[in-house]
N, C-alpha and C. Protein backbone atom coordinates (compact mmCIF):
# COMPACT_ATOMS: atom_id res chain seq x y z
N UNK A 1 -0.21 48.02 -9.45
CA UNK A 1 -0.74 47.16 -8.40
C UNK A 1 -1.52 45.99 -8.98
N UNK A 2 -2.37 46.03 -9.78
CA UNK A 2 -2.98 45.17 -10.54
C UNK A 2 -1.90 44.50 -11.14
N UNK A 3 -1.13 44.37 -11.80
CA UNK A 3 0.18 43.56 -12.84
C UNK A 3 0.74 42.57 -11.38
N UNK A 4 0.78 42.90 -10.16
CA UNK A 4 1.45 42.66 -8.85
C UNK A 4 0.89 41.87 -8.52
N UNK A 5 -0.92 41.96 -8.56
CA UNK A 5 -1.85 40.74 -7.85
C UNK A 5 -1.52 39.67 -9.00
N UNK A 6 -2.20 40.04 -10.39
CA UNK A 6 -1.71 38.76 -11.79
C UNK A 6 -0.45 38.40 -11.16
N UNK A 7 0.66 38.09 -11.05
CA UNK A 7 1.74 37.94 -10.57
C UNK A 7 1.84 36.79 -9.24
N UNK A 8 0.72 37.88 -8.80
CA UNK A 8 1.15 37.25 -6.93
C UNK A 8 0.27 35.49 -7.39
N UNK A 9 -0.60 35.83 -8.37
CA UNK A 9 -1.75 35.09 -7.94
C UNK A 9 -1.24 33.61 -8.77
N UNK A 10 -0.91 34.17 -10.42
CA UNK A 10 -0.03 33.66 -10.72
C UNK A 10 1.20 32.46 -10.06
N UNK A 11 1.69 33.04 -9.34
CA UNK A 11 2.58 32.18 -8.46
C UNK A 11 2.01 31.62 -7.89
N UNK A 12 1.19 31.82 -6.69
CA UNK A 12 0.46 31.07 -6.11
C UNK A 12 -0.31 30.04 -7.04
N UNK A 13 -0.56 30.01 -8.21
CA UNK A 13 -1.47 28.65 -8.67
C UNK A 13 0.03 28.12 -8.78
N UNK A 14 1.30 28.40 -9.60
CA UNK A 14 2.14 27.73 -10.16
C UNK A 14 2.72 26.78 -8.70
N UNK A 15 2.66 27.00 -7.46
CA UNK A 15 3.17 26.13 -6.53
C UNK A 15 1.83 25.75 -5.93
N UNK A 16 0.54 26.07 -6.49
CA UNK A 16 -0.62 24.86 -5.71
C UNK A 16 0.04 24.07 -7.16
N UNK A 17 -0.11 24.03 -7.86
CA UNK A 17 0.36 23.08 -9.16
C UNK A 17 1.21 21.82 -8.52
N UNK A 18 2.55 22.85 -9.01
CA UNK A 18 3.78 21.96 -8.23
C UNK A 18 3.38 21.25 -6.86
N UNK A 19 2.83 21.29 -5.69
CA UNK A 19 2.31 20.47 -4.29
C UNK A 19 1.42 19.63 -4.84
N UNK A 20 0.47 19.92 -5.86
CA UNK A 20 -0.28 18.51 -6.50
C UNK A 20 0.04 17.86 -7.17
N UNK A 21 0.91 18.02 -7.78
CA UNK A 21 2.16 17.35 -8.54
C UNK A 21 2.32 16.19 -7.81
N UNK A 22 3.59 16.92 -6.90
CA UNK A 22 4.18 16.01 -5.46
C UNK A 22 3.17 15.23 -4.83
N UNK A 23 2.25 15.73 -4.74
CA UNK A 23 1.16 14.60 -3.73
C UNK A 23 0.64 13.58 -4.63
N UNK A 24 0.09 13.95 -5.66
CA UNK A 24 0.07 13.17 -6.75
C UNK A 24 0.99 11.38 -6.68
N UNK A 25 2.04 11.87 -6.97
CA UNK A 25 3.35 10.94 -6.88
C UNK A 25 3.67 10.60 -5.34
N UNK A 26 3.69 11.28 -4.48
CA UNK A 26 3.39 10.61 -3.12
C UNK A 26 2.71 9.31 -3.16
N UNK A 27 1.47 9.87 -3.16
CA UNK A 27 0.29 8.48 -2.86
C UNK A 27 0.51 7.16 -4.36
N UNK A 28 1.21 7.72 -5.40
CA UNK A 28 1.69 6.41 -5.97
C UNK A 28 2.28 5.62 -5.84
N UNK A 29 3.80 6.29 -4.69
CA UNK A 29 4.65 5.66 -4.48
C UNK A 29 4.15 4.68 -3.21
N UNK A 30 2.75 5.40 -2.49
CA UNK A 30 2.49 4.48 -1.44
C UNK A 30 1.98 3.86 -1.60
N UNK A 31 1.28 3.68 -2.56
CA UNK A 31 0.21 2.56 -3.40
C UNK A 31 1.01 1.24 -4.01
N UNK A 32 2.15 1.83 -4.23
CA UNK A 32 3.13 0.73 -4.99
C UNK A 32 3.87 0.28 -3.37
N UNK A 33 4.08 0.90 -2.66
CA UNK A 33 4.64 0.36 -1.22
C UNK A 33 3.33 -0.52 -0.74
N UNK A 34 2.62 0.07 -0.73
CA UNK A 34 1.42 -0.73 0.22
C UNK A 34 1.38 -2.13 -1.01
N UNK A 35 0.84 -2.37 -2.15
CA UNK A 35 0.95 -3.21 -2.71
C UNK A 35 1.74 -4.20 -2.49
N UNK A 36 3.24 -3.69 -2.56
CA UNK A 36 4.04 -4.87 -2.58
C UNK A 36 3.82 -5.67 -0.80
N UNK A 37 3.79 -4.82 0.13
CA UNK A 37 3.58 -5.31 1.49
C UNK A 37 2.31 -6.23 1.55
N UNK A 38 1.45 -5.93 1.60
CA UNK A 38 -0.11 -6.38 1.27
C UNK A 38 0.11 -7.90 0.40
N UNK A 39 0.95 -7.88 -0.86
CA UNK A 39 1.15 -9.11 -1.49
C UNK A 39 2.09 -10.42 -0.15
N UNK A 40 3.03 -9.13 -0.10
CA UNK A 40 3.89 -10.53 0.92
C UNK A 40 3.14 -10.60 2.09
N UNK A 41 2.24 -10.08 2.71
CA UNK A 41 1.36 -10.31 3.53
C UNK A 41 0.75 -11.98 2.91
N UNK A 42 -0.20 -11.53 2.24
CA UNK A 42 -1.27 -12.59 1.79
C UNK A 42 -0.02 -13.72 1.22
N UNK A 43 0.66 -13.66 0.96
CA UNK A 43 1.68 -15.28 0.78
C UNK A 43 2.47 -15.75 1.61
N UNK A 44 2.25 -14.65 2.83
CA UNK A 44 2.79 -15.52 3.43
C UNK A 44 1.34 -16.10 4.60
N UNK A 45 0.31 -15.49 4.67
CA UNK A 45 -0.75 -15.98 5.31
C UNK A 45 -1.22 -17.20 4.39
N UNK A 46 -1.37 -17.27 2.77
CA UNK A 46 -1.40 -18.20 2.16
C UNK A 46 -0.74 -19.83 2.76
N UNK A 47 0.91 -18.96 3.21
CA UNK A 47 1.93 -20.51 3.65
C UNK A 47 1.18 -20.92 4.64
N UNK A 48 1.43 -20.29 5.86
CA UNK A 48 0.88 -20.16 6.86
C UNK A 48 -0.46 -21.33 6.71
N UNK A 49 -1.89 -20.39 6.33
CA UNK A 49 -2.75 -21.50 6.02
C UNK A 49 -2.64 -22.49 5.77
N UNK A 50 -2.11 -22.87 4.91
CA UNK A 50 -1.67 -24.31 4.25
C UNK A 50 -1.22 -25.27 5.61
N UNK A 51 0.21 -24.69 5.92
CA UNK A 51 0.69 -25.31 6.86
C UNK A 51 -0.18 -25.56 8.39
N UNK A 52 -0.98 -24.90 8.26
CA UNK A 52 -1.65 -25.26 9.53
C UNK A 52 -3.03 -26.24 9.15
N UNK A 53 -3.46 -26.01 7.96
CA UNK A 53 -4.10 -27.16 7.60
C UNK A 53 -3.24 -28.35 7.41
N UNK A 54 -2.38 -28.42 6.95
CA UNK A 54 -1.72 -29.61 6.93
C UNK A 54 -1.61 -30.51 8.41
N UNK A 55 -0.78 -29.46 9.22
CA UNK A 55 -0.87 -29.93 10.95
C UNK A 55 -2.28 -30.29 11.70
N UNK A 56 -2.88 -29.53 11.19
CA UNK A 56 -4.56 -29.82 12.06
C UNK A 56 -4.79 -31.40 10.88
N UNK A 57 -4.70 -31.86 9.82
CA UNK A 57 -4.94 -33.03 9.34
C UNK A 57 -3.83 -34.27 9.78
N UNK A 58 -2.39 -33.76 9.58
CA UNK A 58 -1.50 -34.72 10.55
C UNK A 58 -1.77 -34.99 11.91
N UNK A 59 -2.35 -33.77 12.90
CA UNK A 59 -2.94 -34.52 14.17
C UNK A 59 -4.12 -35.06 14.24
N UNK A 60 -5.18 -35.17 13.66
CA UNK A 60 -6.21 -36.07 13.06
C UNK A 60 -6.06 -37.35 12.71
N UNK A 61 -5.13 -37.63 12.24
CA UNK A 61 -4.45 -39.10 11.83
C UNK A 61 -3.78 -39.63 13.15
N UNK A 62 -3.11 -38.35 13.66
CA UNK A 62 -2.52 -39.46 15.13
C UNK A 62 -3.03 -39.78 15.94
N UNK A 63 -4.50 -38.39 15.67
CA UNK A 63 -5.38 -39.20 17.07
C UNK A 63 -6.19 -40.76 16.72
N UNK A 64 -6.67 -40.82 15.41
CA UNK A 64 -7.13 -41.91 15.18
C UNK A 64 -6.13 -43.08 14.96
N UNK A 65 -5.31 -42.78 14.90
CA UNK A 65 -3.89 -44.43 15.31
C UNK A 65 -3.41 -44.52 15.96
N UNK A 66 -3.96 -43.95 17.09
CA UNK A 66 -3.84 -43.95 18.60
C UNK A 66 -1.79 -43.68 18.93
């Protein structure tokens, strides 16, 4: 009975192991997903910005040349 629990218990760490493993590499792969999203986020809010500063300074000019 004792050789049975070493065993049982045994296994049981070897698949908490293996699930921290996996989760492990989970949250990398979402870290590398979220990253790349998050980047094309901010370049395209980057364009964005730009371009609307540009428009808010082109209608500035038309209002003053009537």
């Amino acid at each position: 009975m004792f050789i049975n629990n070493i065993q049982k218990t045994q296994h049981r760490l070897r698949e908490i192991e293996d699930r921290k493993i996996f989760i492990l590499l989970e949250i990398a792969s979402i870290k590398d997903k979220n990253y790349i999203k998050i980047s094309r986020l901010n370049s395209e809010f980057a364009q964005l910005h730009k371009e609307y500063y540009q428009l808010q300074t082109e209608l500035m000019r038309k209002k003053q040349n009537g």
